[in-house]
PDB file of N, CA and C in Angstrom:
ATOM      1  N   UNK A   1      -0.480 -18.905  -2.436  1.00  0.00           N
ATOM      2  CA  UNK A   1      -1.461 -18.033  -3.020  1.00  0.00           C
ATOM      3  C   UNK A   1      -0.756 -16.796  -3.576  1.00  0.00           C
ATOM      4  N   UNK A   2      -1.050 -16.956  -5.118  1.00  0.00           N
ATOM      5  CA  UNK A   2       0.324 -15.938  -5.365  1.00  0.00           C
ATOM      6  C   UNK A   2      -0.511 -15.157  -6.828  1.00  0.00           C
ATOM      7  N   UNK A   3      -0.862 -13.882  -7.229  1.00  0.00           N
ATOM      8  CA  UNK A   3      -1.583 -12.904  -8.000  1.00  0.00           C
ATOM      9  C   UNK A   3      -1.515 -13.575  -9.366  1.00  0.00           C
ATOM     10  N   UNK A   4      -2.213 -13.694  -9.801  1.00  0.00           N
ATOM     11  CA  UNK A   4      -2.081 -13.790 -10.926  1.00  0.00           C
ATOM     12  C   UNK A   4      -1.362 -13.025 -12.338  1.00  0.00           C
ATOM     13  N   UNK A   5      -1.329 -11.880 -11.546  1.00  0.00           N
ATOM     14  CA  UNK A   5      -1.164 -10.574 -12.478  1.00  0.00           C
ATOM     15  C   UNK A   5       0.080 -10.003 -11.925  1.00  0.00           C
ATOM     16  N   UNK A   6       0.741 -10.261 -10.516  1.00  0.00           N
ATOM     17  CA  UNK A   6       2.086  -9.835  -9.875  1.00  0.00           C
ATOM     18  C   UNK A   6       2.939 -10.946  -9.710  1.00  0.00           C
ATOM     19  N   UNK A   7       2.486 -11.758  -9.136  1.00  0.00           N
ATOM     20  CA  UNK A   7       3.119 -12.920  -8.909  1.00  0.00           C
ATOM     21  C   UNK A   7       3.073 -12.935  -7.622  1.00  0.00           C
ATOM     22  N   UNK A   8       2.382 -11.625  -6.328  1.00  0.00           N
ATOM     23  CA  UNK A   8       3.071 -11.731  -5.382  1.00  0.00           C
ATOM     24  C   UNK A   8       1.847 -11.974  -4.065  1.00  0.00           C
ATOM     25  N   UNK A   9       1.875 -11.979  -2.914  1.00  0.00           N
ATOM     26  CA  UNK A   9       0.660 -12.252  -2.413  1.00  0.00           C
ATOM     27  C   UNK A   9       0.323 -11.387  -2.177  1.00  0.00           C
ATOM     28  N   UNK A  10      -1.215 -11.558  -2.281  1.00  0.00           N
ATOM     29  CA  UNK A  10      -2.172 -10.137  -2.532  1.00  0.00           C
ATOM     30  C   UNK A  10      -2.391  -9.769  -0.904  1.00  0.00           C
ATOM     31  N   UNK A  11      -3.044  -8.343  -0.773  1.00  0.00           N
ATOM     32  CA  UNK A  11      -3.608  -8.107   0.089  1.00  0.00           C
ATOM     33  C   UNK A  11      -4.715  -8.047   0.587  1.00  0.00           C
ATOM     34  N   UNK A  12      -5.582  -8.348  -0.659  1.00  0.00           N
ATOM     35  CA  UNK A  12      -6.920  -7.867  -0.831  1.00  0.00           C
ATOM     36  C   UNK A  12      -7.157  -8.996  -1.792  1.00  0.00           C
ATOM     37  N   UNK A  13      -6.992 -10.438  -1.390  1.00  0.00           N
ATOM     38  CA  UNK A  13      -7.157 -11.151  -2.685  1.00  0.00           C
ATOM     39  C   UNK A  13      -8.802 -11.304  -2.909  1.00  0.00           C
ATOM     40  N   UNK A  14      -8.921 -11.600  -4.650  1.00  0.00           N
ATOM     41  CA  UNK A  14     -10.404 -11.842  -5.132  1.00  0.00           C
ATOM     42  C   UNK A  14      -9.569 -13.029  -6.043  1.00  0.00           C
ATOM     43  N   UNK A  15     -11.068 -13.627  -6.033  1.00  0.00           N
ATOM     44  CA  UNK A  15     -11.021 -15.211  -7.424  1.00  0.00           C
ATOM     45  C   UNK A  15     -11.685 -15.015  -8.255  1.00  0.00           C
ATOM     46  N   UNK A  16     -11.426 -15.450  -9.722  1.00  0.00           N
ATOM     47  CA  UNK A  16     -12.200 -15.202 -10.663  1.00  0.00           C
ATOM     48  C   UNK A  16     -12.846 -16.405 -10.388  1.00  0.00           C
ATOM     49  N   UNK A  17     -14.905 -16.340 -10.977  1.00  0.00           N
ATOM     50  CA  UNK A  17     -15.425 -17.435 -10.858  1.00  0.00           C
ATOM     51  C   UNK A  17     -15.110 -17.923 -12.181  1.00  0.00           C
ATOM     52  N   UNK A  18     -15.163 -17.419 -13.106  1.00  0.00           N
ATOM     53  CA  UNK A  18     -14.743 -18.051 -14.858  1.00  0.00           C
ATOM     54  C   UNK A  18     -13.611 -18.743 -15.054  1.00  0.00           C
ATOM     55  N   UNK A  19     -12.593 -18.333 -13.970  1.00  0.00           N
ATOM     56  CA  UNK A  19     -11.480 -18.987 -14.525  1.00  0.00           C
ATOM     57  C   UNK A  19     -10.677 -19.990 -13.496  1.00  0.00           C
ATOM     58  N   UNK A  20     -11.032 -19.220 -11.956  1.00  0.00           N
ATOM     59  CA  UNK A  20     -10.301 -19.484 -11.141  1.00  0.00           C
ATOM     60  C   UNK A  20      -9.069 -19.121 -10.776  1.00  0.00           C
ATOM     61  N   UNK A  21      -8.338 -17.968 -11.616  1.00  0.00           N
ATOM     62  CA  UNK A  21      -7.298 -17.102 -11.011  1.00  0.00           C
ATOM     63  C   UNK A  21      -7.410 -16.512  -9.678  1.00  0.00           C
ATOM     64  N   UNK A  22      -6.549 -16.400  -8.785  1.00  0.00           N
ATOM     65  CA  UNK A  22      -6.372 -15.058  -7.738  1.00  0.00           C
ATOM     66  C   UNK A  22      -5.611 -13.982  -8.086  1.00  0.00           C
ATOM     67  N   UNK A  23      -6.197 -13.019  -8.013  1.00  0.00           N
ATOM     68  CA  UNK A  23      -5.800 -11.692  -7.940  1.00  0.00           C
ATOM     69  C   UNK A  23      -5.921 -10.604  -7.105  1.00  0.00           C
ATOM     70  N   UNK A  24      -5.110  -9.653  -7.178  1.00  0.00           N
ATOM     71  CA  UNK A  24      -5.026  -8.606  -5.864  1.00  0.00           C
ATOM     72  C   UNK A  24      -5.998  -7.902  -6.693  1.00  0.00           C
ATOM     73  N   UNK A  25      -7.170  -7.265  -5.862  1.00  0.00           N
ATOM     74  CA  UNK A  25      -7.961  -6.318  -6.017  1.00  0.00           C
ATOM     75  C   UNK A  25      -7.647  -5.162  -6.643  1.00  0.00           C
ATOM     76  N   UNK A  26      -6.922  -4.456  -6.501  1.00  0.00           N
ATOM     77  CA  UNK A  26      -7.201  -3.321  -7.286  1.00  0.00           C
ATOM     78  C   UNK A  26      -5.965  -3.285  -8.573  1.00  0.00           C
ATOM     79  N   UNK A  27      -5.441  -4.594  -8.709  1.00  0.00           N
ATOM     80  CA  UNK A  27      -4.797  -4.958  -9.500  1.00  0.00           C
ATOM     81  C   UNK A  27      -5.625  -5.206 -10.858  1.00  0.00           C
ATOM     82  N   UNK A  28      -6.721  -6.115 -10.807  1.00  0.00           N
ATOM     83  CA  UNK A  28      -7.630  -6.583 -11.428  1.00  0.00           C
ATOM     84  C   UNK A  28      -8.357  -5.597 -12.175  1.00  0.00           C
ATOM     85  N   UNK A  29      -9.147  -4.859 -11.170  1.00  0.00           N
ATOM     86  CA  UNK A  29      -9.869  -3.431 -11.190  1.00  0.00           C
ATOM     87  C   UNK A  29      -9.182  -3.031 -12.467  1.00  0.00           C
ATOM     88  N   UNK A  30      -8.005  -2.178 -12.052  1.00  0.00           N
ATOM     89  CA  UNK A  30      -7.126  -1.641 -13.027  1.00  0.00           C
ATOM     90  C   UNK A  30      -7.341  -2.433 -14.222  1.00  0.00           C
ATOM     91  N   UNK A  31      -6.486  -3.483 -14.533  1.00  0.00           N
ATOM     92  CA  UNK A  31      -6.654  -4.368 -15.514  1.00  0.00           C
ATOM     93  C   UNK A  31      -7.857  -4.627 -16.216  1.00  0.00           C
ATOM     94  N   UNK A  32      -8.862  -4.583 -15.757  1.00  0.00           N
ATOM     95  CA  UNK A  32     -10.570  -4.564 -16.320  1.00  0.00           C
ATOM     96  C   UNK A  32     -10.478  -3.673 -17.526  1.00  0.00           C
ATOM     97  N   UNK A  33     -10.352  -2.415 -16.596  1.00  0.00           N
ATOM     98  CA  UNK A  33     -10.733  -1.285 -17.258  1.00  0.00           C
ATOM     99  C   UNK A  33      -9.194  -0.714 -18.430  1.00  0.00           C
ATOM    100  N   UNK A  34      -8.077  -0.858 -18.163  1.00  0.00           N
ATOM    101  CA  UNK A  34      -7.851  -0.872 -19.377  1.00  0.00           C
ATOM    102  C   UNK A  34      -7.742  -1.442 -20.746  1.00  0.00           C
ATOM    103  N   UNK A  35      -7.948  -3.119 -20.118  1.00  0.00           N
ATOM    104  CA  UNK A  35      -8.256  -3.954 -21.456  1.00  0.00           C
ATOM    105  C   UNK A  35      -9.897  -3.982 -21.819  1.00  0.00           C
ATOM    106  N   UNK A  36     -10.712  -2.898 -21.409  1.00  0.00           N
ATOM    107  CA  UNK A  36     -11.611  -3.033 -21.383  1.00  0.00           C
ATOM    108  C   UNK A  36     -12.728  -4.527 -21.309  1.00  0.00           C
ATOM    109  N   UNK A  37     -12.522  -4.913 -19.966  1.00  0.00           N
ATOM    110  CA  UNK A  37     -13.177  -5.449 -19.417  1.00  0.00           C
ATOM    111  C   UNK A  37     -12.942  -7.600 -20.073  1.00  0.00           C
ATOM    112  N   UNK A  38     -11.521  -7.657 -20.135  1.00  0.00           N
ATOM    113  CA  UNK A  38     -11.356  -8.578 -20.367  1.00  0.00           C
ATOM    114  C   UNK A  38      -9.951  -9.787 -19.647  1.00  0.00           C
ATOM    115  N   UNK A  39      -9.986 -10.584 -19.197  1.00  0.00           N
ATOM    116  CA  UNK A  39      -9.012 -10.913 -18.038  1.00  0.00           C
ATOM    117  C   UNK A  39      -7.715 -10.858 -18.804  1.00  0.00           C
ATOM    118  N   UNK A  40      -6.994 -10.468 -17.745  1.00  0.00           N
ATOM    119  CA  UNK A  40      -5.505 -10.510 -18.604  1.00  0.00           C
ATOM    120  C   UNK A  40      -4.375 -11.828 -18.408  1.00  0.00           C
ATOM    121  N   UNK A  41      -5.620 -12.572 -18.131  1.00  0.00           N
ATOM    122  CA  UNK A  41      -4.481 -14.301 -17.969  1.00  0.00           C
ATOM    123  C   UNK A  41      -5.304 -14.855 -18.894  1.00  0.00           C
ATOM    124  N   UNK A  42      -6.575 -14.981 -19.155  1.00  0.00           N
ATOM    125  CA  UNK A  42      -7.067 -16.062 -20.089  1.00  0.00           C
ATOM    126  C   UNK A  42      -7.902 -15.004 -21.335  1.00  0.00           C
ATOM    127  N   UNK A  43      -7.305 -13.617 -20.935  1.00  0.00           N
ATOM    128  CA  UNK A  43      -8.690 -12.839 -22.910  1.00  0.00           C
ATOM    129  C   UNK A  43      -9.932 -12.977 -22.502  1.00  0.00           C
ATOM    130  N   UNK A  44     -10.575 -13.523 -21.458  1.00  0.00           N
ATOM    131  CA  UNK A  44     -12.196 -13.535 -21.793  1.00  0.00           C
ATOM    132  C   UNK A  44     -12.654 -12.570 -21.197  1.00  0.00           C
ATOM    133  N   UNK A  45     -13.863 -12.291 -21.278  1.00  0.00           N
ATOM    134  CA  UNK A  45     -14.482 -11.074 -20.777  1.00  0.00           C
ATOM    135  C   UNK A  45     -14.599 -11.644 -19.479  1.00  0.00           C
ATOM    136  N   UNK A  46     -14.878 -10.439 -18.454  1.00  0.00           N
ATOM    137  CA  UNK A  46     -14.187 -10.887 -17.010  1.00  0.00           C
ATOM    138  C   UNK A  46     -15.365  -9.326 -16.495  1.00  0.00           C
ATOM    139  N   UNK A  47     -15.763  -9.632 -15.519  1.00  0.00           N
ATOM    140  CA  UNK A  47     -16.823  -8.242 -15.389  1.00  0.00           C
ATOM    141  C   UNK A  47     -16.323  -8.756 -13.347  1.00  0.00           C
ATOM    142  N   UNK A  48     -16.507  -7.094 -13.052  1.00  0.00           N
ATOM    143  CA  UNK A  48     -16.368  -6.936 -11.469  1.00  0.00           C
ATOM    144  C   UNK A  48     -17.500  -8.080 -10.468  1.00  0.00           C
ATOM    145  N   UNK A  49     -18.361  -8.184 -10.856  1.00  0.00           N
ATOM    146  CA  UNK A  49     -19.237  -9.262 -10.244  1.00  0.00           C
ATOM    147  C   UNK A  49     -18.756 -10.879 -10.605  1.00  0.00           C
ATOM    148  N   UNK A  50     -17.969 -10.844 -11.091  1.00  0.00           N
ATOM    149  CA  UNK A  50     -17.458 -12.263 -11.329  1.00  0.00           C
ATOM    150  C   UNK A  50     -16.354 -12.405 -10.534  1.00  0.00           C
ATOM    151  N   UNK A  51     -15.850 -11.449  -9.384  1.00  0.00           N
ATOM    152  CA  UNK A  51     -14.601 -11.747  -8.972  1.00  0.00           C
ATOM    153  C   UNK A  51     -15.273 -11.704  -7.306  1.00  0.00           C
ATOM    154  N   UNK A  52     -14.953 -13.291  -6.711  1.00  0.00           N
ATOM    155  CA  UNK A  52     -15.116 -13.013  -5.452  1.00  0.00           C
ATOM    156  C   UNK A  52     -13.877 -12.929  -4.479  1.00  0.00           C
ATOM    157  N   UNK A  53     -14.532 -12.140  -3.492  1.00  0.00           N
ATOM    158  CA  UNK A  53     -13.671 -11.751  -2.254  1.00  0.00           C
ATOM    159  C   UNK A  53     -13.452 -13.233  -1.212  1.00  0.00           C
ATOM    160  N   UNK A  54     -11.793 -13.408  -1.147  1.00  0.00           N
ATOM    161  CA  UNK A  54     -11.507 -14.679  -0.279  1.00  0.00           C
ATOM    162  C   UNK A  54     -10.683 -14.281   1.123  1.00  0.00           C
ATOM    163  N   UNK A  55     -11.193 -14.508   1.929  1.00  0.00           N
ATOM    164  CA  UNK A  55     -11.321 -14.203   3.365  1.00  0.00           C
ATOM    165  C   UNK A  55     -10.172 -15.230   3.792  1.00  0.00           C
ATOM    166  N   UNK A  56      -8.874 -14.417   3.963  1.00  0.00           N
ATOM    167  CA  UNK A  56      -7.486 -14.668   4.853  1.00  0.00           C
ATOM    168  C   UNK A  56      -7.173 -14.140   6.017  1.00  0.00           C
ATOM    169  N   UNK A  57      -7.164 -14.878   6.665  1.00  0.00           N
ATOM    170  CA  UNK A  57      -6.237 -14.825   8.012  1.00  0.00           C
ATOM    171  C   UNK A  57      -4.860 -13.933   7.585  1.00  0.00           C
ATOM    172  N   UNK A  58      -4.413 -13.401   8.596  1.00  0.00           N
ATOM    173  CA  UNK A  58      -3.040 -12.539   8.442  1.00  0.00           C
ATOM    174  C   UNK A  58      -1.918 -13.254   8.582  1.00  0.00           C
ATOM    175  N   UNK A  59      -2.374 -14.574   9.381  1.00  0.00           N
ATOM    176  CA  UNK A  59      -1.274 -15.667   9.616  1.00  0.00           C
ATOM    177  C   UNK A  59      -0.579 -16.396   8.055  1.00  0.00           C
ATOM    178  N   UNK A  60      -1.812 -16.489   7.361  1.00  0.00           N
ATOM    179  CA  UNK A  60      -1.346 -17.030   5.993  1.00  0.00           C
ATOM    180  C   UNK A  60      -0.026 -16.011   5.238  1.00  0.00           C
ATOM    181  N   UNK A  61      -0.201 -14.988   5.365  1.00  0.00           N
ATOM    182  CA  UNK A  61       0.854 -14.218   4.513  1.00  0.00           C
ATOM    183  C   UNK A  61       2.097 -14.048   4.613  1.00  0.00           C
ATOM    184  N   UNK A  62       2.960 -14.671   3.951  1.00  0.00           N
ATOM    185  CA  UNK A  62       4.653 -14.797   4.317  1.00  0.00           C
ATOM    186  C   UNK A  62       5.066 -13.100   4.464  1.00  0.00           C
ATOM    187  N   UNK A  63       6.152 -13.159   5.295  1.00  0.00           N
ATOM    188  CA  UNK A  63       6.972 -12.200   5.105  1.00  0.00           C
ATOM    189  C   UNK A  63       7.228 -11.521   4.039  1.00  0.00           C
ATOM    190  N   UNK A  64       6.868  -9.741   3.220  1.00  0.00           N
ATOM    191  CA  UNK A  64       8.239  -9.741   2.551  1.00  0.00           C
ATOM    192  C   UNK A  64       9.321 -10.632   1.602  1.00  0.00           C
ATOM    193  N   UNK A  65       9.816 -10.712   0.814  1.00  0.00           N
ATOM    194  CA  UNK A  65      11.232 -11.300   0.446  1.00  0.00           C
ATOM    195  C   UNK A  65      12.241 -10.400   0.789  1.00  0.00           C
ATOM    196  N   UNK A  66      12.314  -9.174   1.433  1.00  0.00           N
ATOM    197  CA  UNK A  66      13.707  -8.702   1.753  1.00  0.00           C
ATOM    198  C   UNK A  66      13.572  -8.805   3.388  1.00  0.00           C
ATOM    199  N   UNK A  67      12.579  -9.540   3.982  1.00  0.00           N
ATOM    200  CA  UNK A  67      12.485  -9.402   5.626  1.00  0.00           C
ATOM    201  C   UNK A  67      13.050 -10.838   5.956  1.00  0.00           C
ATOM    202  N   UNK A  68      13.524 -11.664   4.593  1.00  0.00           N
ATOM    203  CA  UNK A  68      13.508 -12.469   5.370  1.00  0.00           C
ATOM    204  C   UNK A  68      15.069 -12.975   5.379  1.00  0.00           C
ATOM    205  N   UNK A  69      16.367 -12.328   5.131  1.00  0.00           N
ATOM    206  CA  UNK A  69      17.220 -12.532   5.432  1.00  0.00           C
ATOM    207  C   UNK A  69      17.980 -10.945   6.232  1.00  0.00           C
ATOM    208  N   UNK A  70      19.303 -11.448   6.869  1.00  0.00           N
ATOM    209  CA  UNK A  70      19.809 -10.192   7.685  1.00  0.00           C
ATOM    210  C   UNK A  70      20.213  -9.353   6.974  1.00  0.00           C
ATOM    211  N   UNK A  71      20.514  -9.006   5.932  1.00  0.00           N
ATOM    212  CA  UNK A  71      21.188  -8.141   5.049  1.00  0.00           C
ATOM    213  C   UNK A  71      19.714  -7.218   4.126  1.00  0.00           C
ATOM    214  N   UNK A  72      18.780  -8.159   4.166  1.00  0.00           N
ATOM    215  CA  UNK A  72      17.453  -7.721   3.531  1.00  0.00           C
ATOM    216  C   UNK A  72      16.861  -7.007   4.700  1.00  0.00           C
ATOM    217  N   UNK A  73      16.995  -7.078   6.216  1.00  0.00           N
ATOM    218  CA  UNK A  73      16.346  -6.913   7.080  1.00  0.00           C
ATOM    219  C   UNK A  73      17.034  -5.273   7.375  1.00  0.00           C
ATOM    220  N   UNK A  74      18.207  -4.987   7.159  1.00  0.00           N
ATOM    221  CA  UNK A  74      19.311  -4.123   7.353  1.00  0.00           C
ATOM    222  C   UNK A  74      18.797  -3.156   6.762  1.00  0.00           C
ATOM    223  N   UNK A  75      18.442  -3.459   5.211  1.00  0.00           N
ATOM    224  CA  UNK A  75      18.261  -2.876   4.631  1.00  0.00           C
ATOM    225  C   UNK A  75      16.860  -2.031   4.388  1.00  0.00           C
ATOM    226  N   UNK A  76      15.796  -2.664   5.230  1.00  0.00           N
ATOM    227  CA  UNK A  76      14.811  -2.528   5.161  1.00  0.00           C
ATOM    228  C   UNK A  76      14.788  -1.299   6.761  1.00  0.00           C
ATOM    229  N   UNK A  77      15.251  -1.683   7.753  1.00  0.00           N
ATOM    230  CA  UNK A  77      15.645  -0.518   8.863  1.00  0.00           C
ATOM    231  C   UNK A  77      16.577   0.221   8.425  1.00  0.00           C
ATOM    232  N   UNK A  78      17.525   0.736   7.447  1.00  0.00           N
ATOM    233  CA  UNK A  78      17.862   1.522   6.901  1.00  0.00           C
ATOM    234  C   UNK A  78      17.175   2.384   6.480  1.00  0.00           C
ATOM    235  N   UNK A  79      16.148   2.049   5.460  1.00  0.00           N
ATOM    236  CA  UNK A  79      15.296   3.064   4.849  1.00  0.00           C
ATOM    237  C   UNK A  79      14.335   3.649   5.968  1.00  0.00           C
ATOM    238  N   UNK A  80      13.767   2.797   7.149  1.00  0.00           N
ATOM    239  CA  UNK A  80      12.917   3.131   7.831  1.00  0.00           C
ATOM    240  C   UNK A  80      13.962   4.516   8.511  1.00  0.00           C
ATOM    241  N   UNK A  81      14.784   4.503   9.035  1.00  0.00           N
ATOM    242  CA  UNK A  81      15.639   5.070   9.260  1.00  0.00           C
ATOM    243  C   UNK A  81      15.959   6.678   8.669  1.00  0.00           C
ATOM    244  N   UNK A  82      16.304   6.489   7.444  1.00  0.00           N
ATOM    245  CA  UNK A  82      16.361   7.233   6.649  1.00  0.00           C
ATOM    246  C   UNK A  82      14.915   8.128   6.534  1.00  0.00           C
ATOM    247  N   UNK A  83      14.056   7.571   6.300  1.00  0.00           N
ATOM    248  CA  UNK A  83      12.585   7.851   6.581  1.00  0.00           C
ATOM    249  C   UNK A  83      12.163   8.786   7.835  1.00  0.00           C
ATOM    250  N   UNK A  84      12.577   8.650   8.426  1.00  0.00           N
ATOM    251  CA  UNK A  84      12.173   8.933  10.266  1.00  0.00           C
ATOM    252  C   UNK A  84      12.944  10.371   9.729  1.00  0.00           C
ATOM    253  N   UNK A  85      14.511  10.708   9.426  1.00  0.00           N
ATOM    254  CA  UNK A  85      15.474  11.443   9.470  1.00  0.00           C
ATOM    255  C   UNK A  85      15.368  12.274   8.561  1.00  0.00           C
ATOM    256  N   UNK A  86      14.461  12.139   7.486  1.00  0.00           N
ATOM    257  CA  UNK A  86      13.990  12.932   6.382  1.00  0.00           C
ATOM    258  C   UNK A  86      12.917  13.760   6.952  1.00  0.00           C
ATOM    259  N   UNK A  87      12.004  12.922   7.269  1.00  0.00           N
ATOM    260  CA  UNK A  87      10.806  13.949   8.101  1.00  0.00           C
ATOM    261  C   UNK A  87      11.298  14.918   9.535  1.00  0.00           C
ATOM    262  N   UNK A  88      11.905  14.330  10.283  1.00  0.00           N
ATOM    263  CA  UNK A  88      12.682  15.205  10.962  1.00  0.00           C
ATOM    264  C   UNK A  88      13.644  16.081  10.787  1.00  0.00           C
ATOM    265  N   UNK A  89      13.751  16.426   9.811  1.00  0.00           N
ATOM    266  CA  UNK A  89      14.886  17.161   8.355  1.00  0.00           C
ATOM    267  C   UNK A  89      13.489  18.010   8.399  1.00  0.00           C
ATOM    268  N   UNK A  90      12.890  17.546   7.577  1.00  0.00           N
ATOM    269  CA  UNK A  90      11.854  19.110   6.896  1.00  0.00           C
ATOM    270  C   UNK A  90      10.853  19.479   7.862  1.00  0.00           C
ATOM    271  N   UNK A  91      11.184  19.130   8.962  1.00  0.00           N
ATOM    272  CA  UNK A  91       9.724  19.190  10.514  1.00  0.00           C
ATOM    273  C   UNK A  91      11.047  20.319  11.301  1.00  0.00           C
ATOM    274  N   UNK A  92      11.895  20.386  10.991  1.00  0.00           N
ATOM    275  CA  UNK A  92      12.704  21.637  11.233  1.00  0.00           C
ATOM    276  C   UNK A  92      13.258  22.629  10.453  1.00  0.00           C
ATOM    277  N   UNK A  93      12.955  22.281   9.269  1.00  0.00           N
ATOM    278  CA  UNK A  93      13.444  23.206   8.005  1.00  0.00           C
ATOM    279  C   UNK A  93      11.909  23.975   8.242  1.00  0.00           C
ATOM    280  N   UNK A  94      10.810  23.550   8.577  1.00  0.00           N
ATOM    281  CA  UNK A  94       9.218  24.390   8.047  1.00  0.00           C
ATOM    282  C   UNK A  94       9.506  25.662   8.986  1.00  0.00           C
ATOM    283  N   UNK A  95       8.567  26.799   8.715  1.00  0.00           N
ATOM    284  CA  UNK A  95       8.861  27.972   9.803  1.00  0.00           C
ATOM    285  C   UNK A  95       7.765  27.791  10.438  1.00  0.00           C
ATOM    286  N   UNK A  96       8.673  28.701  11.654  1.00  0.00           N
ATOM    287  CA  UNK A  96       7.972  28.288  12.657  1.00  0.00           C
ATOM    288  C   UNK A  96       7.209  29.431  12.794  1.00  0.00           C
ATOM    289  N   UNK A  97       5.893  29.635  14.220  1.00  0.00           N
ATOM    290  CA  UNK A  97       5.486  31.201  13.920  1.00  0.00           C
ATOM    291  C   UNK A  97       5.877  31.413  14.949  1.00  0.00           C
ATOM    292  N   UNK A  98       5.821  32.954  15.370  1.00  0.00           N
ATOM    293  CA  UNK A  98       6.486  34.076  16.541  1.00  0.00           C
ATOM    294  C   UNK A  98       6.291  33.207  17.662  1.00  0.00           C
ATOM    295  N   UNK A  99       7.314  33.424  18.901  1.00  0.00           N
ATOM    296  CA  UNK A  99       6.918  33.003  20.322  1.00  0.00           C
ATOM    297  C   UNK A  99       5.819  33.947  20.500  1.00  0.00           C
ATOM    298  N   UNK A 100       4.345  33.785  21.424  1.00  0.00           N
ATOM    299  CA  UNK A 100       3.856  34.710  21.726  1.00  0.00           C
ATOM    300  C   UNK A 100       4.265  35.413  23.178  1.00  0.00           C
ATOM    301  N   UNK A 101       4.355  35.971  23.032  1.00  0.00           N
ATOM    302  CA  UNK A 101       4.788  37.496  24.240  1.00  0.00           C
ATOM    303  C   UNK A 101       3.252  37.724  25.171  1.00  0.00           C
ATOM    304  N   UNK A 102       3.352  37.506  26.396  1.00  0.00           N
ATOM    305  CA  UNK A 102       2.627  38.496  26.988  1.00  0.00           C
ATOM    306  C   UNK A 102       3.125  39.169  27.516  1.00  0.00           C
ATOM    307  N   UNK A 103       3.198  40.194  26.902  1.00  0.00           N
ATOM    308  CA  UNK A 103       3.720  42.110  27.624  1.00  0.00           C
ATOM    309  C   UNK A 103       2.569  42.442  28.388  1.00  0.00           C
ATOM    310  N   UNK A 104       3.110  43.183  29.399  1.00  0.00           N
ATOM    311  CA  UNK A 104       2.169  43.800  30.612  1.00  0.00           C
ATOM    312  C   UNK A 104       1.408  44.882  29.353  1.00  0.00           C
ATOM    313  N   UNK A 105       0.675  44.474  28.912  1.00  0.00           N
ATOM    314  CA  UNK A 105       0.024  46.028  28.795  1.00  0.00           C
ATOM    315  C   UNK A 105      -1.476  46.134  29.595  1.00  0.00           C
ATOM    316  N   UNK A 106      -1.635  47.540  29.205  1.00  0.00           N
ATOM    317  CA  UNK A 106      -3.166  48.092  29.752  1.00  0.00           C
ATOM    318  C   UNK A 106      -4.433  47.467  29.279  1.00  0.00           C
ATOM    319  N   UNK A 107      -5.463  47.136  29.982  1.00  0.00           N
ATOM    320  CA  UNK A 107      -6.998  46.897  28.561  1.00  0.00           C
ATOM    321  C   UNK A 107      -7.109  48.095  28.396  1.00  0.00           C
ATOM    322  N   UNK A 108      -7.443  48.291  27.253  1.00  0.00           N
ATOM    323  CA  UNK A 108      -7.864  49.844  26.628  1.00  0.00           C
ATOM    324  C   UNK A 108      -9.564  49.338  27.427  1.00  0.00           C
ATOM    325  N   UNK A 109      -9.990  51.028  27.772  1.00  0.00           N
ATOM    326  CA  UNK A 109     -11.334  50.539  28.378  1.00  0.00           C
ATOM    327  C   UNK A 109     -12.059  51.637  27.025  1.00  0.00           C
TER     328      UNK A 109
END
């Protein structure tokens, strides 16, 4: 099951009833509205009520293509990595505000 419009598997797949393409949802959407409202695999007019929603299991969806070898996998905890170390980079660069102090003082009465 592979987009019509990406090639890749959707997340959110819909079917056209006119044609029978699958497409990722907001792939389509998009595509509607800038060809004004005409499919971008077969030219015909193609309207949001013509596209139904197909109900997948999470089991159906392959991996990724870079999860699925060790060098793709490396690379993919690299960035996560990198990711984590960036935000912890600017989560200590932000300022911080004053320690607060409680000094003995008086209540003013």
């Amino acid at each position: 099951m592979f987009c019509a419009i990406s090639n890749t598997t959707p997340e959110v797949p819909v079917v056209s009833s006119k044609s029978g393409h699958l497409f990722e949802k907001s792939l389509i959407e998009k595509a509607l509205e800038s060809s004004g409202g005409r499919c971008p695999v077969t030219g015909e007019l193609l309207a949001a009520s013509d596209l139904l929603p197909l109900k997948v299991g999470a089991s159906v969806k392959p991996r990724p293509a870079a999860a699925t070898s060790i060098p793709g996998m490396l690379s993919l905890f690299q960035n996560e990595w990198d990711a984590l170390m960036l935000e912890l980079y600017s989560t200590k660069q932000a300022p911080h505000p004053p320690p607060h102090t409680h000094a003995h003082t008086s209540p003013r009465l």
